[in-house]
Protein backbone atom coordinates (compact mmCIF):
# COMPACT_ATOMS: atom_id res chain seq x y z
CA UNK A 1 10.01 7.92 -74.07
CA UNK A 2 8.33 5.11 -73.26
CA UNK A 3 4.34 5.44 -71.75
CA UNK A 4 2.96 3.07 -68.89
CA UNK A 5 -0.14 1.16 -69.21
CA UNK A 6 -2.89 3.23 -67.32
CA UNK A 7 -4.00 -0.20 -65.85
CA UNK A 8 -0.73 -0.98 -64.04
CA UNK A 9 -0.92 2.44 -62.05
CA UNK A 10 -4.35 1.49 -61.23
CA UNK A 11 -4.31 1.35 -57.16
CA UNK A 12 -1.07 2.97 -56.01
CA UNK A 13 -2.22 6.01 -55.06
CA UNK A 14 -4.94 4.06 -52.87
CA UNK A 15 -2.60 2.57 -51.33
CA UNK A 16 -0.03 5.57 -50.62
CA UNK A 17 -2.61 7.20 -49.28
CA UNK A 18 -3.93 4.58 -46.54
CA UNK A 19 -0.51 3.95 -45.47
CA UNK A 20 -0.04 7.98 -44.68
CA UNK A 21 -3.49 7.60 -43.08
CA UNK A 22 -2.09 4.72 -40.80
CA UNK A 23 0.32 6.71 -40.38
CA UNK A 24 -1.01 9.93 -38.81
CA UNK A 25 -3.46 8.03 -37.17
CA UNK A 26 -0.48 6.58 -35.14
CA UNK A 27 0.93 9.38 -34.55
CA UNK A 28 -2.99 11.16 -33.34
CA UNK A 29 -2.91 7.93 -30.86
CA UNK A 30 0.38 8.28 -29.26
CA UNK A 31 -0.04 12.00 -28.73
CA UNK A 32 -3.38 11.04 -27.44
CA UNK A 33 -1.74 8.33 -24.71
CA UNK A 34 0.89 11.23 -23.95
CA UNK A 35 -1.90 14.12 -23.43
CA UNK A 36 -3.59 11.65 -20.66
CA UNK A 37 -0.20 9.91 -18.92
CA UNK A 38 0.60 13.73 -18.54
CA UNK A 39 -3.36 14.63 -16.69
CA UNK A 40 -2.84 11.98 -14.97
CA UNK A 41 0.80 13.23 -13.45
CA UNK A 42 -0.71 16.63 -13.11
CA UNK A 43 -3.60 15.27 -11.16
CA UNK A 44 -1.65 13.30 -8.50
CA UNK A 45 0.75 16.29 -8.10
CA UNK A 46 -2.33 18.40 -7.44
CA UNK A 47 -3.85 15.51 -4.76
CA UNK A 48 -0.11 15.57 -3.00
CA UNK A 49 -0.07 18.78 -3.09
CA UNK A 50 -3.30 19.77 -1.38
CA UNK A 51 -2.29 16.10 1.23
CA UNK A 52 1.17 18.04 1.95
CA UNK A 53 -0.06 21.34 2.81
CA UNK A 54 -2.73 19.79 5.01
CA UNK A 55 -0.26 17.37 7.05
CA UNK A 56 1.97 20.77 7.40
CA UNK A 57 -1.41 22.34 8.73
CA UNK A 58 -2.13 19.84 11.21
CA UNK A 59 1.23 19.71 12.40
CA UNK A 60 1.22 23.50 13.11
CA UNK A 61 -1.86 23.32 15.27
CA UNK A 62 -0.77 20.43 17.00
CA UNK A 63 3.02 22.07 17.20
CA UNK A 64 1.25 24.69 19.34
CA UNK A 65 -1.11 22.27 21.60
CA UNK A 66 2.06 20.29 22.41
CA UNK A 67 3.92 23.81 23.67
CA UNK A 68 0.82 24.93 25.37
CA UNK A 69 0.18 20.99 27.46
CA UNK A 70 0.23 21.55 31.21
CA UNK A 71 2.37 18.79 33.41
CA UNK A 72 0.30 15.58 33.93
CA UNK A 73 -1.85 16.02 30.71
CA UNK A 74 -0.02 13.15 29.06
CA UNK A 75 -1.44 9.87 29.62
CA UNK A 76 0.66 6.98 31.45
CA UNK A 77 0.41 4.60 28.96
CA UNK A 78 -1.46 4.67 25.56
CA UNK A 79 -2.75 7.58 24.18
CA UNK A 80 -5.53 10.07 25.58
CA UNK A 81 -7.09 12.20 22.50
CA UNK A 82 -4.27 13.96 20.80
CA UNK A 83 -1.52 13.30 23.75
CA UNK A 84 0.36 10.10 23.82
CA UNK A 85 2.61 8.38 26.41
CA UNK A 86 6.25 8.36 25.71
CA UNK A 87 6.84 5.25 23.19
CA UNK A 88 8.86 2.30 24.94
CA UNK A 89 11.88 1.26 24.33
CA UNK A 90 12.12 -0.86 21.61
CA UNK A 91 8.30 -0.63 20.33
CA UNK A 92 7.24 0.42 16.82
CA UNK A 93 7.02 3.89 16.16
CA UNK A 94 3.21 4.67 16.35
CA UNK A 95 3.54 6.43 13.65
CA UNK A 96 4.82 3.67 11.38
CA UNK A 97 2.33 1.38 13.15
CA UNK A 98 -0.06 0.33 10.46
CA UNK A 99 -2.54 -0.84 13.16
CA UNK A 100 -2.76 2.34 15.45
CA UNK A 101 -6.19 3.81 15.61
CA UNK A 102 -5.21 6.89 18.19
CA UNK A 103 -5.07 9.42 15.65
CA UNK A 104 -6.79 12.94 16.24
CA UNK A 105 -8.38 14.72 13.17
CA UNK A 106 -7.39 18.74 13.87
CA UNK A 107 -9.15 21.16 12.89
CA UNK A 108 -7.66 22.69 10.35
CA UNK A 109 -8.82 23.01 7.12
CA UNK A 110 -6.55 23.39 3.94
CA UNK A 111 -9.35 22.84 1.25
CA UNK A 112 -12.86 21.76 0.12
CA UNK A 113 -11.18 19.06 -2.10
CA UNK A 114 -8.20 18.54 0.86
CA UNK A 115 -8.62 15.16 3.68
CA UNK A 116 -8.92 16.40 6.80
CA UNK A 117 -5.69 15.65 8.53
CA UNK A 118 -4.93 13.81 11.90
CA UNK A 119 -2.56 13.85 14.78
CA UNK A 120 -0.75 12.41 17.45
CA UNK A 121 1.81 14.26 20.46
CA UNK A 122 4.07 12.27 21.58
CA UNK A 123 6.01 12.79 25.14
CA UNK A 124 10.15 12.23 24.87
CA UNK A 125 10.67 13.64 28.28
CA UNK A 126 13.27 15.69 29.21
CA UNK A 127 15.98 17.37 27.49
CA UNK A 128 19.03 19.96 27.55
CA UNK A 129 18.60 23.05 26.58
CA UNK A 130 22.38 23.59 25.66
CA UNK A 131 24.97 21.49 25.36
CA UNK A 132 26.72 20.54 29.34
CA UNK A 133 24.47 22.41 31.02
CA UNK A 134 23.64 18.39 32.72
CA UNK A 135 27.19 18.98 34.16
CA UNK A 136 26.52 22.13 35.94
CA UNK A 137 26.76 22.09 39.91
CA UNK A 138 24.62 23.68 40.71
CA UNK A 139 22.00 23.32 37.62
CA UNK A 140 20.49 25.70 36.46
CA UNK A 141 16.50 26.08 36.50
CA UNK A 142 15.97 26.41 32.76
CA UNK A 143 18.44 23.49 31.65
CA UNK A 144 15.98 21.26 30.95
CA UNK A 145 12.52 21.84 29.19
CA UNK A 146 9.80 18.65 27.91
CA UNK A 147 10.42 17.35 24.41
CA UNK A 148 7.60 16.71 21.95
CA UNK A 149 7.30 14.31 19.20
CA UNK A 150 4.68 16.22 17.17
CA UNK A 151 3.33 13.73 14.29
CA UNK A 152 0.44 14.70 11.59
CA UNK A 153 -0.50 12.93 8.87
CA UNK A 154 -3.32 13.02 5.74
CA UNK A 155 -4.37 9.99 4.51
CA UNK A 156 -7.06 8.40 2.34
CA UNK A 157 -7.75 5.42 0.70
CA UNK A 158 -6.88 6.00 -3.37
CA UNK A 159 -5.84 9.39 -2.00
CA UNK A 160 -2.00 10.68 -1.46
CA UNK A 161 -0.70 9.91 1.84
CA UNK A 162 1.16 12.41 3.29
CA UNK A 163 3.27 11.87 6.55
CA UNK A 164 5.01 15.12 8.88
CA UNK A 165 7.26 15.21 12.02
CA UNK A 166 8.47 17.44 14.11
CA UNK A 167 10.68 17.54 17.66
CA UNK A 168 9.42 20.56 19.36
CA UNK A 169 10.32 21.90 23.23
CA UNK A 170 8.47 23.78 25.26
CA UNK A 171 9.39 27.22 25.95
């Protein structure tokens, strides 16, 4: 059996031992990175979250101001508060209508943390209640009722954005 020279050893074990200490501090960092990519997620879920539940909010309250409007409260043309005219043919939606300003912020309140949510109610005229009752002689009275566009929306700037719609009729 032969016996190594103590110098030639000299230093390996140094050197094993920063290279496992390079090692696991790798392995520290990328957990690290994965720990914060996955606060992050959680924290945007949370923010949508909150933005959904208020746009579904909003769109309740203004579900049931639509159903409640009396004839003539819709404006002509344009929008008047919450109520808006019936879109024309071949215009952009208002809703998709990065320049529209008409929005109405309900009253609803979801959370502290929450945007407060806005509105619009669209008029779509009149509509059949069932299907041929428009071919009846004579009509009936109930075969037509007013449809609603109901439209809510929360939105902030570095916030979700969170965008609802509904088709209601009046009862």
């Amino acid at each position: 059996m032969t016996r190594r020279h103590p110098a030639a050893e000299r230093g390996f074990s140094l050197i094993v031992s920063l290279v496992l200490l390079v090692l696991i501090t790798l392995v520290a960092l990328a957990s690290m990175r994965a720990v914060a990519m996955q606060s992050r997620m959680s924290a945007s879920a949370y923010d949508r979250n909150l933005a959904f539940q208020a746009a579904e909010t909003a769109l309740r309250e203004a579900e049931q101001i639509a159903v409640g409007a009396l004839p003539g409260t819709f404006p002509a043309s344009g929008c008047t508060g919450i109520y808006c005219a019936t879109p024309a043919a071949g215009d952009t939606a208002r809703w998709a209508d990065a320049t529209f300003t008409s929005w109405t912020t309900t009253t609803s309140a979801v959370s502290a943390n929450a945007v407060a949510p806005q509105a619009i109610v669209e008029y779509m005229g009149s509509g059949a209640n069932w299907f041929g009752c428009m071919q009846e002689i004579p009509r009936p009275p109930n075969c037509t009722t007013p449809r609603y566009r109901v439209t809510a929306r929360s939105t902030a700037e570095g916030r979700a954005t969170v965008l609802v719609q509904s088709d209601d009729a009046a009862p």
